[in-house]
C-alpha atoms as a PDB file:
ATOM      1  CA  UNK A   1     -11.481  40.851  57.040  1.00  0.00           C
ATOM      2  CA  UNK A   2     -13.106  38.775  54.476  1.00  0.00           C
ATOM      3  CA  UNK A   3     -12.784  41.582  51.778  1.00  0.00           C
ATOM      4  CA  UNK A   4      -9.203  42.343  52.585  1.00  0.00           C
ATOM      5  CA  UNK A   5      -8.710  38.180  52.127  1.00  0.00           C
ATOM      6  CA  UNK A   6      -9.324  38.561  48.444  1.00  0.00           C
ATOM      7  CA  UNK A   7      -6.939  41.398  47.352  1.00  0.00           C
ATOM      8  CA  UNK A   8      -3.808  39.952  49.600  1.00  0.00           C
ATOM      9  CA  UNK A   9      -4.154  36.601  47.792  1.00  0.00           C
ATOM     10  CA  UNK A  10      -4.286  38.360  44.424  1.00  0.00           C
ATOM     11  CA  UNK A  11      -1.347  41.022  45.575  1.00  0.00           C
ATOM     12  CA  UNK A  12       0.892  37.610  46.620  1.00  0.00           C
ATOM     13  CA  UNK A  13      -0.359  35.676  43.569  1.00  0.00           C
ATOM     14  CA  UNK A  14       1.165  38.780  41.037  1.00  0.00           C
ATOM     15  CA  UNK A  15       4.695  38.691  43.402  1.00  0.00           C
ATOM     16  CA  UNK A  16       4.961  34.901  43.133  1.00  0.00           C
ATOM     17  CA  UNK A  17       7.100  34.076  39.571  1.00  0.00           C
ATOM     18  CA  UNK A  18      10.268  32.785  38.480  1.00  0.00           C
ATOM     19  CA  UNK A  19      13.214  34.046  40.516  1.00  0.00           C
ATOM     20  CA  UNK A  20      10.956  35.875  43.334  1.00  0.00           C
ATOM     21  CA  UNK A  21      11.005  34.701  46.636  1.00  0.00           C
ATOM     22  CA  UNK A  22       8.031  32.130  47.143  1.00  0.00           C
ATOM     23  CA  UNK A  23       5.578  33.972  48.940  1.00  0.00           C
ATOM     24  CA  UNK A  24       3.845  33.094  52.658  1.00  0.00           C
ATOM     25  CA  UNK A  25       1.645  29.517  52.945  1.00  0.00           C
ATOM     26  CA  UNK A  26      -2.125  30.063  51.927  1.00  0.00           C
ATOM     27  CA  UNK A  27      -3.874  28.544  54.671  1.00  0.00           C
ATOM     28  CA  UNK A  28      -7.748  27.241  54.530  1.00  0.00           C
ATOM     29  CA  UNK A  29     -10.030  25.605  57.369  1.00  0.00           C
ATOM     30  CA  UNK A  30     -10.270  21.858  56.051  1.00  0.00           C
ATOM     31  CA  UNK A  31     -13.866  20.508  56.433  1.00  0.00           C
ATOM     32  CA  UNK A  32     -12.939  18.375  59.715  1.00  0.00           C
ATOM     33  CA  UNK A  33     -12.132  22.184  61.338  1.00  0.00           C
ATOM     34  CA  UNK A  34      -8.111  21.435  61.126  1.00  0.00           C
ATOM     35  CA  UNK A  35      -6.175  23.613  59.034  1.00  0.00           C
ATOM     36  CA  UNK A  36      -4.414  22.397  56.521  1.00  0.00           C
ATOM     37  CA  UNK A  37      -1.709  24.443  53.715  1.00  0.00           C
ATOM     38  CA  UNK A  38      -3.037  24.394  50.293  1.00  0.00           C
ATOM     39  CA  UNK A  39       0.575  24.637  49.242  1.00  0.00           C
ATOM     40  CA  UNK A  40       1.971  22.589  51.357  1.00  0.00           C
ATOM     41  CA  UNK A  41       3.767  19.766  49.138  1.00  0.00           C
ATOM     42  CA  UNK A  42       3.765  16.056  50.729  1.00  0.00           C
ATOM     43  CA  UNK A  43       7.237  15.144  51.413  1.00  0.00           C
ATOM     44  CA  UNK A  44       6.609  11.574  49.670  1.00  0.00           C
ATOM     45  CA  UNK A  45       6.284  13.759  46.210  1.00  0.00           C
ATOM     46  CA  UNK A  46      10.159  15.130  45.994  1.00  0.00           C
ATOM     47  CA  UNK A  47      10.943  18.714  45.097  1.00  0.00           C
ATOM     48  CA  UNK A  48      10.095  19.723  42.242  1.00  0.00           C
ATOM     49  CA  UNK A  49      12.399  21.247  39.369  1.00  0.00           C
ATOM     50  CA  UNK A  50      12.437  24.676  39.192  1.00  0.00           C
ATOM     51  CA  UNK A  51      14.525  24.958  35.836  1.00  0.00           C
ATOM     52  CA  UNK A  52      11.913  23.809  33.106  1.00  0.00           C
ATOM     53  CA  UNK A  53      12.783  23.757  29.688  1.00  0.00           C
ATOM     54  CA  UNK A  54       9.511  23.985  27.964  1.00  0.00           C
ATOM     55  CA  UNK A  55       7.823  21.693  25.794  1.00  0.00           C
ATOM     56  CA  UNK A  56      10.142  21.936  22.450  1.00  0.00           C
ATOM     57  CA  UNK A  57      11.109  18.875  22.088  1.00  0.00           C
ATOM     58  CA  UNK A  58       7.277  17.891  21.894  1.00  0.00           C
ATOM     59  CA  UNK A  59       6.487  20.647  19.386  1.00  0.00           C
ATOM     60  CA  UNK A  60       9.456  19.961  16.982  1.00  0.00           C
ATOM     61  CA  UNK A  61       7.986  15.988  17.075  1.00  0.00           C
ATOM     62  CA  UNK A  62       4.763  17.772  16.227  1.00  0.00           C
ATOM     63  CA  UNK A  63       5.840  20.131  13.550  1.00  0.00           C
ATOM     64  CA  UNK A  64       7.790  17.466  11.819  1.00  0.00           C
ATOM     65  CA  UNK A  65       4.527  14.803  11.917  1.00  0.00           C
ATOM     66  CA  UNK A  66       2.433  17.513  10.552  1.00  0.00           C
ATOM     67  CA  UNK A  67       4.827  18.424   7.648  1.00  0.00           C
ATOM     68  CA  UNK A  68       5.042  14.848   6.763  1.00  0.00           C
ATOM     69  CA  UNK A  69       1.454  14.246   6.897  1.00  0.00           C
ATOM     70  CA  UNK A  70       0.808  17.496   4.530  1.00  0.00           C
ATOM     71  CA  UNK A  71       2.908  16.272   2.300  1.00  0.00           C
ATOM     72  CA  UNK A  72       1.415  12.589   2.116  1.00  0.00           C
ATOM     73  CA  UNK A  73      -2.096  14.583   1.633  1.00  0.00           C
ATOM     74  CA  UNK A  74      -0.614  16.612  -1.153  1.00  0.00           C
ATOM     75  CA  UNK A  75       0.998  13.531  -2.894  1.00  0.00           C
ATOM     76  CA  UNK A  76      -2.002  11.425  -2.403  1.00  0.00           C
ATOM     77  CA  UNK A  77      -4.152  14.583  -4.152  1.00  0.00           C
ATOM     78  CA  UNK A  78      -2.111  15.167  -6.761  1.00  0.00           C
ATOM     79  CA  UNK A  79      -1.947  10.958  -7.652  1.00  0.00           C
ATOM     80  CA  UNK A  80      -5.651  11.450  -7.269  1.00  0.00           C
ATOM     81  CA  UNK A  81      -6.327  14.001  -9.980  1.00  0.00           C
ATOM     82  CA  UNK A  82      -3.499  12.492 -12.233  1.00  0.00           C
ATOM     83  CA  UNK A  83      -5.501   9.220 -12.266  1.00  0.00           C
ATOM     84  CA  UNK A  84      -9.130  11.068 -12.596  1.00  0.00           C
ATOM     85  CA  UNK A  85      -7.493  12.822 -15.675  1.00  0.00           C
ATOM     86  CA  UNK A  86      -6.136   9.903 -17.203  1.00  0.00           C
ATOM     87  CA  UNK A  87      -9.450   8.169 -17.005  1.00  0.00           C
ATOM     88  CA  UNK A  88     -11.510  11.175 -18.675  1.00  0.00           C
ATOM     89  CA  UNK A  89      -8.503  11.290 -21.209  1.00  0.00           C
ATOM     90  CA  UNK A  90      -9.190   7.233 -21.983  1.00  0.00           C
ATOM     91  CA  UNK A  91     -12.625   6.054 -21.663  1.00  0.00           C
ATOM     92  CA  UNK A  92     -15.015   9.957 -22.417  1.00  0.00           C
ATOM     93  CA  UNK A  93     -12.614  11.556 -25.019  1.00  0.00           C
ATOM     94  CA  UNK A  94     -14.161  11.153 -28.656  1.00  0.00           C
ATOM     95  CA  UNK A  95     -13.040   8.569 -30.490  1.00  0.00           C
ATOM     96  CA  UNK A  96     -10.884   8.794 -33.542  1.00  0.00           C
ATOM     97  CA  UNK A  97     -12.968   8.885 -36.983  1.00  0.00           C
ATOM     98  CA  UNK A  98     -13.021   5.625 -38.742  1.00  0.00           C
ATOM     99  CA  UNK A  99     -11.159   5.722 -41.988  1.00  0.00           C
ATOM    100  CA  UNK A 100     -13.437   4.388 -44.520  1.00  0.00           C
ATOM    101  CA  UNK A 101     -13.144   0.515 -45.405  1.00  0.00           C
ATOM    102  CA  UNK A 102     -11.901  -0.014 -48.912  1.00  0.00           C
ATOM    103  CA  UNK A 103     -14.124  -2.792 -50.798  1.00  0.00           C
ATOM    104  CA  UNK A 104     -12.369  -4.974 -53.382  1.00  0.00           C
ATOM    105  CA  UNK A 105     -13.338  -5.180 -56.977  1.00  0.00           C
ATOM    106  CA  UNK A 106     -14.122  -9.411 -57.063  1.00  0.00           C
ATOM    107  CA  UNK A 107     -14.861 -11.024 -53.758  1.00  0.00           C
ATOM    108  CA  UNK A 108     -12.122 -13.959 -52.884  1.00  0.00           C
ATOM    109  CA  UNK A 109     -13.262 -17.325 -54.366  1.00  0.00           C
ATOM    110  CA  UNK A 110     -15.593 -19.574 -52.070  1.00  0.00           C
ATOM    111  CA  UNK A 111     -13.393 -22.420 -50.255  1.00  0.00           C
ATOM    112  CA  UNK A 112     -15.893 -25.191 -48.642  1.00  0.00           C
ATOM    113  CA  UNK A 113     -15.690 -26.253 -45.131  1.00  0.00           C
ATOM    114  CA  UNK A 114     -13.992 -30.067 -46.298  1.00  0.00           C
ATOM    115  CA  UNK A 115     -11.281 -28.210 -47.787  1.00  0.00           C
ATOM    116  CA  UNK A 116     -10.519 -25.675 -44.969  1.00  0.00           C
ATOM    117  CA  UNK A 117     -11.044 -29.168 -43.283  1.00  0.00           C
ATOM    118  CA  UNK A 118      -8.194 -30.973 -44.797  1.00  0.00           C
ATOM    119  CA  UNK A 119      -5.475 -28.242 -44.462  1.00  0.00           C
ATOM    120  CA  UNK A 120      -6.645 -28.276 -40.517  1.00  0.00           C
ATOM    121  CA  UNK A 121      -5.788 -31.415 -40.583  1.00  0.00           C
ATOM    122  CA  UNK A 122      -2.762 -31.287 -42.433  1.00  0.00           C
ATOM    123  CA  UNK A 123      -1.029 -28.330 -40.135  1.00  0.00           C
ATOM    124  CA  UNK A 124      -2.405 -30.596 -36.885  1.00  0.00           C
ATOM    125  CA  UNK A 125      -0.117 -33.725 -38.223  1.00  0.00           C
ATOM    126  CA  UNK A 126       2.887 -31.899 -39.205  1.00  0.00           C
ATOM    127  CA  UNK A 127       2.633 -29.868 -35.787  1.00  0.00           C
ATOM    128  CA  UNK A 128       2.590 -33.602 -34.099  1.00  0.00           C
ATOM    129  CA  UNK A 129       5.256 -35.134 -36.068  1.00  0.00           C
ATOM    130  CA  UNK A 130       7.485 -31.776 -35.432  1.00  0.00           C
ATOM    131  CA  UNK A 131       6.987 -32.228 -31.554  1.00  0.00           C
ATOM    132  CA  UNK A 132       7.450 -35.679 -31.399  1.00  0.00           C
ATOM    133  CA  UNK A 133      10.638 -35.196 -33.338  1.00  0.00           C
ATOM    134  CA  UNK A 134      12.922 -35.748 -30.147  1.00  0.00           C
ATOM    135  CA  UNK A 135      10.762 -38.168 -28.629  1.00  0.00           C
ATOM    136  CA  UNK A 136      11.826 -41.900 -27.579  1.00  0.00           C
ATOM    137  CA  UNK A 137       9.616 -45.170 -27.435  1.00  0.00           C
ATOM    138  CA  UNK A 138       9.983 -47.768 -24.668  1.00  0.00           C
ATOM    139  CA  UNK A 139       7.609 -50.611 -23.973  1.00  0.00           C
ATOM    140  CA  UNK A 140       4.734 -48.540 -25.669  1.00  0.00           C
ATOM    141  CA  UNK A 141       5.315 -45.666 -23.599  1.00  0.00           C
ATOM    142  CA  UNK A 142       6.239 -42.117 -24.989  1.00  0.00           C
ATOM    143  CA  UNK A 143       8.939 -39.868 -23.417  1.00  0.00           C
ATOM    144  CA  UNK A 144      10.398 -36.547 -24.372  1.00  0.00           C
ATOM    145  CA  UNK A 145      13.122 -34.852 -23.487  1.00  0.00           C
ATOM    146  CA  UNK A 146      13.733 -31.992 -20.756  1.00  0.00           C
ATOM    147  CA  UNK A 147      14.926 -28.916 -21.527  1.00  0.00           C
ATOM    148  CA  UNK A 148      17.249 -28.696 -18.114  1.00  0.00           C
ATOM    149  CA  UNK A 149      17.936 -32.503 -19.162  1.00  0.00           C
ATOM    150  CA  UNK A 150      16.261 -35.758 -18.425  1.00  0.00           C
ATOM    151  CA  UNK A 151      13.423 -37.346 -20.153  1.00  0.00           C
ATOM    152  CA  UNK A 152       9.473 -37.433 -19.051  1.00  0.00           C
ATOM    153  CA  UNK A 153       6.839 -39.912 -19.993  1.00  0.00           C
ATOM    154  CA  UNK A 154       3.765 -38.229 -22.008  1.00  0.00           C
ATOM    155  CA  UNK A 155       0.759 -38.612 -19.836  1.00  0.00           C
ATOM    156  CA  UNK A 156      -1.864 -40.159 -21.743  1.00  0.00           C
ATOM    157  CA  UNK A 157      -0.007 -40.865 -25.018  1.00  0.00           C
ATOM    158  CA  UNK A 158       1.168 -44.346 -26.507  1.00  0.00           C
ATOM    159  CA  UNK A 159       3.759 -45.148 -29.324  1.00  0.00           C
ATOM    160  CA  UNK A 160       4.562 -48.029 -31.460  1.00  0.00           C
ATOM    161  CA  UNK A 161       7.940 -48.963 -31.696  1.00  0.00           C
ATOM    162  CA  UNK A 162       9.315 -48.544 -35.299  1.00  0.00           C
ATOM    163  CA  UNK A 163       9.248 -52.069 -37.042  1.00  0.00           C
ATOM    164  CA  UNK A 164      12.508 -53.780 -37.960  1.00  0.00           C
ATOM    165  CA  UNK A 165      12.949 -53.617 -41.684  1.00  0.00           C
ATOM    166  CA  UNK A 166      12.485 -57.780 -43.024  1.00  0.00           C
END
C-alpha cells in the first residue's frame, strides 16, 4: 500500500489543471491521530477565483520603471563623459605659444610718486563733487536723492550750508 500511495498522488496531481474536474481530497493522519484534509479550504477564507489574469499589469509597471531607469543611467553617463572631456579639453591641453613681447625703442619717462599723487587726488575730488551734484544740505546733514524717489541722509557725512553772498 505505501508504494501504490506515491504514484496515485502523482497520477491525480498530473489530472488536476485548469478546466479538469478537481480531483478526490488528499487525506493525512494529523499528529493528534484525527484525520484531517490537506485540501480542505476553511470556510472563513471564501472561494477562491478560478479566472486569474496573470501578473501583467505588474510586469508592464516593471518594464516601464526599468526603461526609465536605463535611460536616466545612459543620460547620467553620457553628462558624465561630456564633463570629463571638457575638463581634459580645459585644464591638460597645451597651452597656446606666447607671441613674443615687442620692446619699445625709449622707455616712457619716469613720473614720481607726488605727481601720480596729485592726479589721485585730483580724479578723487572731481568724483566727489560729481556725486554730490544732486545732493541737498539741511541743518548740517547731507541727503541725496532716490532713484525710485525720495531723499536719504548720507550716513556718516556732514555739509556746510552754502554762505549767503554779503
Amino acid at each position: 500500500m505505501e508504494s501504490a500511495l506515491p504514484t496515485v498522488l502523482a497520477s491525480q496531481v498530473q489530472q488536476s489543471g485548469p478546466g479538469r474536474e478537481p480531483p478526490a481530497l488528499y487525506t493525512a493522519a494529523a499528529p493528534g491521530g484525527s484525520v484531517m484534509d490537506e485540501r480542505e479550504r476553511p470556510p472563513y477564507l471564501g472561494e477562491l477565483r478560478q479566472a486569474r489574469r496573470g501578473n501583467w499589469a505588474i510586469h508592464l509597471l516593471a518594464g516601464v520603471l526599468a526603461g526609465v531607469l536605463v535611460i536616466a543611467l545612459v543620460g547620467g553617463w553620457r553628462i558624465h563623459s561630456d564633463t570629463v572631456s571638457a575638463w581634459q579639453q580645459r585644464f591638460q591641453a597645451r597651452p597656446a605659444p606666447v607671441a613674443a613681447a615687442t620692446t619699445l625703442a625709449e622707455p616712457p619717462p619716469a613720473i614720481d610718486q607726488a605727481t601720480i599723487d596729485r592726479h589721485a587726488q585730483q580724479i578723487i575730488k572731481a568724483a566727489r563733487r560729481e556725486s554730490r551734484a544732486g545732493w541737498k544740505c539741511i541743518d548740517g546733514i547731507a541727503f541725496r536723492p532716490l532713484p525710485e524717489g525720495g531723499w536719504e541722509n548720507v550716513p556718516g557725512d556732514k555739509c556746510q550750508r552754502p554762505q549767503a553772498p554779503p
